[in-house]
Protein backbone atom coordinates (compact mmCIF):
# COMPACT_ATOMS: atom_id res chain seq x y z
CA UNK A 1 -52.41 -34.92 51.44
CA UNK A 2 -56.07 -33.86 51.50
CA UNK A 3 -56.68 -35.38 48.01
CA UNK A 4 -55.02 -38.49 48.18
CA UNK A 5 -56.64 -38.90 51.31
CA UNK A 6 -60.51 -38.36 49.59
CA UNK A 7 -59.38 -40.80 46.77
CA UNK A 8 -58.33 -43.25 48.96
CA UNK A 9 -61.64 -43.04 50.38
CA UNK A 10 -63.46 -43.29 47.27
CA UNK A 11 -60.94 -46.24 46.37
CA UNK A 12 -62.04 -47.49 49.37
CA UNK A 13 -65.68 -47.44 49.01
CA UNK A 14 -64.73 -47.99 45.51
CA UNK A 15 -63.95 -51.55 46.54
CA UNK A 16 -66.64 -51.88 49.25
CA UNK A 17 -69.16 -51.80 46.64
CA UNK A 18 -67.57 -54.06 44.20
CA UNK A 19 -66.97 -56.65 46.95
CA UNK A 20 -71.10 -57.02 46.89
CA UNK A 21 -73.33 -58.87 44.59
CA UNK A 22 -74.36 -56.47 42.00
CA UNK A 23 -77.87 -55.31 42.58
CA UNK A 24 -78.20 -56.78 46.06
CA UNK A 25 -79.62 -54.99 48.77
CA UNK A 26 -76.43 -54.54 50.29
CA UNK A 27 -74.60 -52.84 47.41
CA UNK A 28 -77.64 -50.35 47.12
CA UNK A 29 -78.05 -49.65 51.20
CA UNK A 30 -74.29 -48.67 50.53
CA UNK A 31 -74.92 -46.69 47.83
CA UNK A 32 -77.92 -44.83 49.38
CA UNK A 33 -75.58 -44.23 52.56
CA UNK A 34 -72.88 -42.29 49.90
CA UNK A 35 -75.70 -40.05 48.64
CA UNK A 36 -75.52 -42.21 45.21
CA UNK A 37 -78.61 -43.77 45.00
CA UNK A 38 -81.01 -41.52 46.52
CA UNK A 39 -84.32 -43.92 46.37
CA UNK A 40 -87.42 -43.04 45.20
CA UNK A 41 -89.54 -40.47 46.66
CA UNK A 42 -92.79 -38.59 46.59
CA UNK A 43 -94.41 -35.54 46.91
CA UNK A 44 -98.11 -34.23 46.55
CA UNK A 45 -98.98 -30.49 46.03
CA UNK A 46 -100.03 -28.27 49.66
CA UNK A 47 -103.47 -29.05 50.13
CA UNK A 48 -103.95 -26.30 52.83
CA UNK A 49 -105.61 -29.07 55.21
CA UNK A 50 -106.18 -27.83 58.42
CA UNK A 51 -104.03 -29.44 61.54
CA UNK A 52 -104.23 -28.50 65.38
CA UNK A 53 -102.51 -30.16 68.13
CA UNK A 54 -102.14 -29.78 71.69
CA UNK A 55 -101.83 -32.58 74.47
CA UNK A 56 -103.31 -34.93 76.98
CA UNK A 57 -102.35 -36.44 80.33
CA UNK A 58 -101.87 -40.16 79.57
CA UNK A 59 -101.60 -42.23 82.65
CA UNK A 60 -100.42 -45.01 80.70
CA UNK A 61 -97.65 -42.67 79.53
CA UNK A 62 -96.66 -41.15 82.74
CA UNK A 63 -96.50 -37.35 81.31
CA UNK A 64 -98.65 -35.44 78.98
CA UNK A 65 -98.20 -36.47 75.17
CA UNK A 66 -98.71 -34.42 72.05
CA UNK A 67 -101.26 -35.34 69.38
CA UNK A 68 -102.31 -33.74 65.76
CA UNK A 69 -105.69 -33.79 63.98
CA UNK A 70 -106.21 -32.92 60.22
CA UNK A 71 -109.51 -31.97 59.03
CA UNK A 72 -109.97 -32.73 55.18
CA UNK A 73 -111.86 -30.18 52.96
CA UNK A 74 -114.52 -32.99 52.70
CA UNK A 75 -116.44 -34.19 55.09
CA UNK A 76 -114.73 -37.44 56.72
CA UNK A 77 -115.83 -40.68 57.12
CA UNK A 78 -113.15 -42.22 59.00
CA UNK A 79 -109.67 -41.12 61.10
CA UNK A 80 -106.21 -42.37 59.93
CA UNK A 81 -104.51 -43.02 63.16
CA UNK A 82 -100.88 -42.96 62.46
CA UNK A 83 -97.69 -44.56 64.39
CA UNK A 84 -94.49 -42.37 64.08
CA UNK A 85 -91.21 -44.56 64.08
CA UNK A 86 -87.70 -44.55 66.51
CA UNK A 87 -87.40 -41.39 67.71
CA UNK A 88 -89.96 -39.50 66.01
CA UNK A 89 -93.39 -38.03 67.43
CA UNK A 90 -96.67 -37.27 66.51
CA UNK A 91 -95.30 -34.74 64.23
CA UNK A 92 -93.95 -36.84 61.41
CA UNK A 93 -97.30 -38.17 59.47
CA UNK A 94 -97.54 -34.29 58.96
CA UNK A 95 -93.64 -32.47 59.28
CA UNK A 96 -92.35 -35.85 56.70
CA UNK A 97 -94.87 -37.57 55.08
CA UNK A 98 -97.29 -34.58 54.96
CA UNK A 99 -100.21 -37.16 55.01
CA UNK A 100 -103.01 -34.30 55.11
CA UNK A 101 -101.95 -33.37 51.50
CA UNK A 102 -101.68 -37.42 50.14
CA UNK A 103 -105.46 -37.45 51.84
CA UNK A 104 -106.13 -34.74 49.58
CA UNK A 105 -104.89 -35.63 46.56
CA UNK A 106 -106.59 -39.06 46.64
CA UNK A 107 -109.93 -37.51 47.46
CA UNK A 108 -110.05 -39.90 50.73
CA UNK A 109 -112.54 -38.72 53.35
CA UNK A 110 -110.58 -39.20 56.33
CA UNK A 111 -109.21 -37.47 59.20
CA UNK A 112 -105.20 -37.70 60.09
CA UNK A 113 -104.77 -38.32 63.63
CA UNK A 114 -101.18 -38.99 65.28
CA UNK A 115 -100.04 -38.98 69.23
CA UNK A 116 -97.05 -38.74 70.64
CA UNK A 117 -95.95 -42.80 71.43
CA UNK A 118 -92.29 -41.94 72.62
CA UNK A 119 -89.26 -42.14 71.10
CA UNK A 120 -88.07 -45.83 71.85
CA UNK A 121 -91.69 -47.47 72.85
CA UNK A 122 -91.97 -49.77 70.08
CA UNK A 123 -96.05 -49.18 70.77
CA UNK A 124 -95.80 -51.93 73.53
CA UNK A 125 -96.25 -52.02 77.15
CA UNK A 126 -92.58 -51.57 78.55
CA UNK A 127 -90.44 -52.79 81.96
CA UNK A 128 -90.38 -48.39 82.70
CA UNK A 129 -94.02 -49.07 83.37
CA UNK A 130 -94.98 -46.94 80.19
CA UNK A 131 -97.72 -48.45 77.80
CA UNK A 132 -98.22 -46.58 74.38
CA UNK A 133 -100.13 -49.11 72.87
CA UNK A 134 -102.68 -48.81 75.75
CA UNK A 135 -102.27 -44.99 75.54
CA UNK A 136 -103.44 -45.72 71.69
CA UNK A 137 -106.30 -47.60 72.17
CA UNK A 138 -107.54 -46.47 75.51
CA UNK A 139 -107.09 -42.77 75.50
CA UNK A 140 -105.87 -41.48 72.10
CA UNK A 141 -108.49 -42.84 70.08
CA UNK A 142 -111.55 -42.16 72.47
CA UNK A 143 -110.21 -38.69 72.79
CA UNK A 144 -110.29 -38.23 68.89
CA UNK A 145 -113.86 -40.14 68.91
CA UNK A 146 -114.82 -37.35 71.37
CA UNK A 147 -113.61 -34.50 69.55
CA UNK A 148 -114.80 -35.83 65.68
CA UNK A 149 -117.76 -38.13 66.18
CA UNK A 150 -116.50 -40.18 63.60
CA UNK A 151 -115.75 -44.28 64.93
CA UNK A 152 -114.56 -45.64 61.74
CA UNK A 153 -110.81 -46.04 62.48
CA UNK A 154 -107.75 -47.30 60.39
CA UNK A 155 -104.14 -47.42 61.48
CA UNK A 156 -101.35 -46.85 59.40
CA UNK A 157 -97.33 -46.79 61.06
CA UNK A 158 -94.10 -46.54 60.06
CA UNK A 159 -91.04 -48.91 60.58
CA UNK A 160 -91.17 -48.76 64.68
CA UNK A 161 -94.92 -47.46 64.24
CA UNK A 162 -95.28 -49.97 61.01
CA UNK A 163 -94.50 -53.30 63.48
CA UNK A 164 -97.37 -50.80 65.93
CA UNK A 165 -99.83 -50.69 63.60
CA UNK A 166 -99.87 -54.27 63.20
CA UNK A 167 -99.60 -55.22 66.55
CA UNK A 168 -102.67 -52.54 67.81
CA UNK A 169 -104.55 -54.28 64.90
CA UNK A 170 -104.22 -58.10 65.95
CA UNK A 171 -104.65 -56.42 69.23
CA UNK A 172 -108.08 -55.02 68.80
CA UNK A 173 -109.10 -55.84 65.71
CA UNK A 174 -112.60 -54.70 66.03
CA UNK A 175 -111.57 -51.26 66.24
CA UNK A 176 -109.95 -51.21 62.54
CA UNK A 177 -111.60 -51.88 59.30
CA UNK A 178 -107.89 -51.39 58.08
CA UNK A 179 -104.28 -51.44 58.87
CA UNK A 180 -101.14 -50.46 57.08
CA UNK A 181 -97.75 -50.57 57.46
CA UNK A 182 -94.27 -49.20 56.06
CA UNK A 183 -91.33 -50.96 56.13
CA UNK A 184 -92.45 -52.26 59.76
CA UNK A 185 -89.71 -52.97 62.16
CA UNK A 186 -90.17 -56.67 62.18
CA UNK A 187 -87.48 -59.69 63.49
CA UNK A 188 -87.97 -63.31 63.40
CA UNK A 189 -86.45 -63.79 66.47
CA UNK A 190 -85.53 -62.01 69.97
CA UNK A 191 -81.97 -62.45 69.56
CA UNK A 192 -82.18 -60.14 66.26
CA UNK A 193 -83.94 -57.27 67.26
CA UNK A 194 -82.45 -53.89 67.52
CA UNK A 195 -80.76 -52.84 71.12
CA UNK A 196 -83.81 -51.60 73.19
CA UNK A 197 -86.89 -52.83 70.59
CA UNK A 198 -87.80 -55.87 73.76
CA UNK A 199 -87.09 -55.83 77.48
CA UNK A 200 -86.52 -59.47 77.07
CA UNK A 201 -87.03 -62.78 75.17
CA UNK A 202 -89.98 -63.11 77.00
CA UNK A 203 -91.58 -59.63 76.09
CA UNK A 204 -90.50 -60.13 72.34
CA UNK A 205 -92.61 -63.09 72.05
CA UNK A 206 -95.51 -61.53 74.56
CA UNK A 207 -95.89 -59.27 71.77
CA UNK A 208 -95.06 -60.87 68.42
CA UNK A 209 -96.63 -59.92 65.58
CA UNK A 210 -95.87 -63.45 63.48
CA UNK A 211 -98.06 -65.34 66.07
CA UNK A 212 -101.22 -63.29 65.75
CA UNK A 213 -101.32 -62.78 62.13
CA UNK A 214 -104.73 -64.73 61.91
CA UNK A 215 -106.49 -62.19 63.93
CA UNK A 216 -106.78 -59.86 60.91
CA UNK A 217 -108.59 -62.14 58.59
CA UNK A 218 -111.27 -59.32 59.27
CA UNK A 219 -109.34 -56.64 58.36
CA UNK A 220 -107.77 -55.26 55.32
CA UNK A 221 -104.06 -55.45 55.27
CA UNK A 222 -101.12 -54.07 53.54
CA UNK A 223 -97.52 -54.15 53.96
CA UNK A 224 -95.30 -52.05 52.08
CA UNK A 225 -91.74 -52.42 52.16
CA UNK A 226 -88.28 -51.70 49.62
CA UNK A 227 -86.64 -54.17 48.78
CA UNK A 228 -83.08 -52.24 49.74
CA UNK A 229 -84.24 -52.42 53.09
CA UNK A 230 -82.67 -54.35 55.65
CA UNK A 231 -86.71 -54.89 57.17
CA UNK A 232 -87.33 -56.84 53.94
CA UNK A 233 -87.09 -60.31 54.50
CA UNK A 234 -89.07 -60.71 57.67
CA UNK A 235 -92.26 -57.91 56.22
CA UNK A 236 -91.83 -60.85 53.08
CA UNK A 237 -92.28 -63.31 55.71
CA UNK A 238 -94.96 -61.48 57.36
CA UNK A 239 -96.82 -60.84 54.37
CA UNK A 240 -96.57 -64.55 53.36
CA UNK A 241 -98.34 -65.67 56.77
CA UNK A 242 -101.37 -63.43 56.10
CA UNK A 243 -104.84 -64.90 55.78
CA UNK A 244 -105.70 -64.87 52.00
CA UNK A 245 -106.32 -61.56 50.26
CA UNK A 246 -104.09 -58.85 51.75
CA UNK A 247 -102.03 -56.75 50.02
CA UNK A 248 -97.89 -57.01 50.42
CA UNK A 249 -95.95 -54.48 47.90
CA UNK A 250 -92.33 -54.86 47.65
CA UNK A 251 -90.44 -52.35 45.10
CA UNK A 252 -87.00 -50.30 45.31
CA UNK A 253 -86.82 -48.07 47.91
CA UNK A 254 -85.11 -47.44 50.88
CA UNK A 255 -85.74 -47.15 55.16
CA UNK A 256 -86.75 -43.41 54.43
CA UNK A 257 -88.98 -40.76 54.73
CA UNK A 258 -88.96 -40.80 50.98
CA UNK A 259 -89.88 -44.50 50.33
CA UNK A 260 -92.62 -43.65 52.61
CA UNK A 261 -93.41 -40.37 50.69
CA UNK A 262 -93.51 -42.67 47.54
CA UNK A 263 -95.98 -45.12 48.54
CA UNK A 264 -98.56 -43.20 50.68
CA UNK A 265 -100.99 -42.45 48.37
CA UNK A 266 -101.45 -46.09 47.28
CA UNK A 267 -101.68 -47.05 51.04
CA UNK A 268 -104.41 -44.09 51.73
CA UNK A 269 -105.63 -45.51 48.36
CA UNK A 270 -106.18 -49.05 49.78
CA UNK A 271 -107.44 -47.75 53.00
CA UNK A 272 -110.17 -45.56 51.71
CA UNK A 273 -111.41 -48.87 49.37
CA UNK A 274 -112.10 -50.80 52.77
CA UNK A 275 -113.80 -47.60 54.26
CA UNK A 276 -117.18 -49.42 55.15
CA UNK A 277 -120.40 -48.25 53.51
């Protein structure tokens, strides 16, 4: 009974898959989710960067918040402050990416600098009275100012921190040179977005990324996301509503850590090319 129970499973996914257009998204999502199609994926050699952390009562936050600093084996030029996605923390650019090491390998002067956002925050100012984006611009990155001397700063997020970065960019877009983004957790419209992303129509549109897409004409840009991911056709969109000469990359890949892993070192890349002289 076991067996004919896993065949009927695989018969079963068998014909789940061949219901679906070959090569669309959905067929490969599916695949991905079996463990067939793992994605593609990248990894840089241990560049023995050095990283501290601690934390730092945020009153925007409610509660003290964790952060983590890199220091390159270079001197730096400019700090990387990165966006962690749902449920993550200011551990991922470093645990899952291991963004010190891509810094490395591309020879990019920077610093890596991450904080704690919250798990569910979406980098916005919530109903709970929390404010991460505030946090961000307000405390985080004047704290790391204090502690590096160095006022150069980029931002760079990922999926729930990807649709951050953007937003803290169109936000205060005289505190970036750059901005990049990873499969950013972007909808077209409130009645889309994931369970939790908005408090309300109202907030989804307070803080919509589409409608302030002209405020980083100063700024480089670049979008990355795969084009198995279900966050591709509104980054297209977004990328297509940029002011001329930003950068939107669409390959395979997947909502992962290693899609992420795979194009990091062309987003560092593009950041450290807008570092300015």
């Amino acid at each position: 009974m076991i067996g004919l129970g896993a065949g009927a499973a695989v018969v079963a996914a068998g014909g789940a898959i061949a219901a679906t257009t070959m090569g669309s998204p959905h067929r490969q999502r599916l695949l991905h989710e079996m463990g067939l199609d793992p994605g593609p994926n990248g990894h840089v050699a241990p560049s023995g960067a050095t990283v501290v952390s601690g934390q730092f009562a945020s009153s925007y936050m409610h509660r003290s918040v964790g952060w983590s600093i890199s220091t390159p084996t270079r001197p730096a030029r400019a700090v990387i402050y990165c966006l962690h996605g749902l449920n993550g923390d200011h551990r991922f650019a470093f645990d899952q990416i291991h963004l010190p090491d891509v810094v490395e390998s591309v020879k990019a002067p920077m610093i890596v600098a991450a904080v704690d956002g919250g798990a569910d925050s979406y980098w916005h100012r919530r109903a709970d009275g929390t404010d991460a984006l505030s946090m961000l611009l307000d405390e985080f990155i004047p704290f790391v100012e204090q502690r590096t001397t160095i006022s150069h700063c980029s931002v760079l997020g990922w999926s729930m921190g990807g649709y951050g970065a953007l937003l803290a960019a169109e936000t205060a877009p005289r505190s970036f040179f750059a901005v990049a983004a990873a499969s950013p957790a972007l909808w077209t419209a409130p009645g889309s977005t994931a369970p939790g992303a908005f408090d309300s129509p109202q907030d989804y549109y307070r803080f919509d990324v589409f409608s302030g897409e002209q405020r980083l004409s100063g700024l480089t840009v670049r979008v990355d996301c795969g084009t198995s991911d279900s966050f591709y056709p509104a980054a297209h969109r977004f990328v297509a509503g940029l002011p001329p000469g930003h950068q939107g990359s669409f390959g395979p890949g997947f909502h992962d850590a290693g899609y992420w892993r795979s194009v990091a070192s062309a987003q560092i890349t593009t950041i450290a090319q807008a570092l300015p002289i």
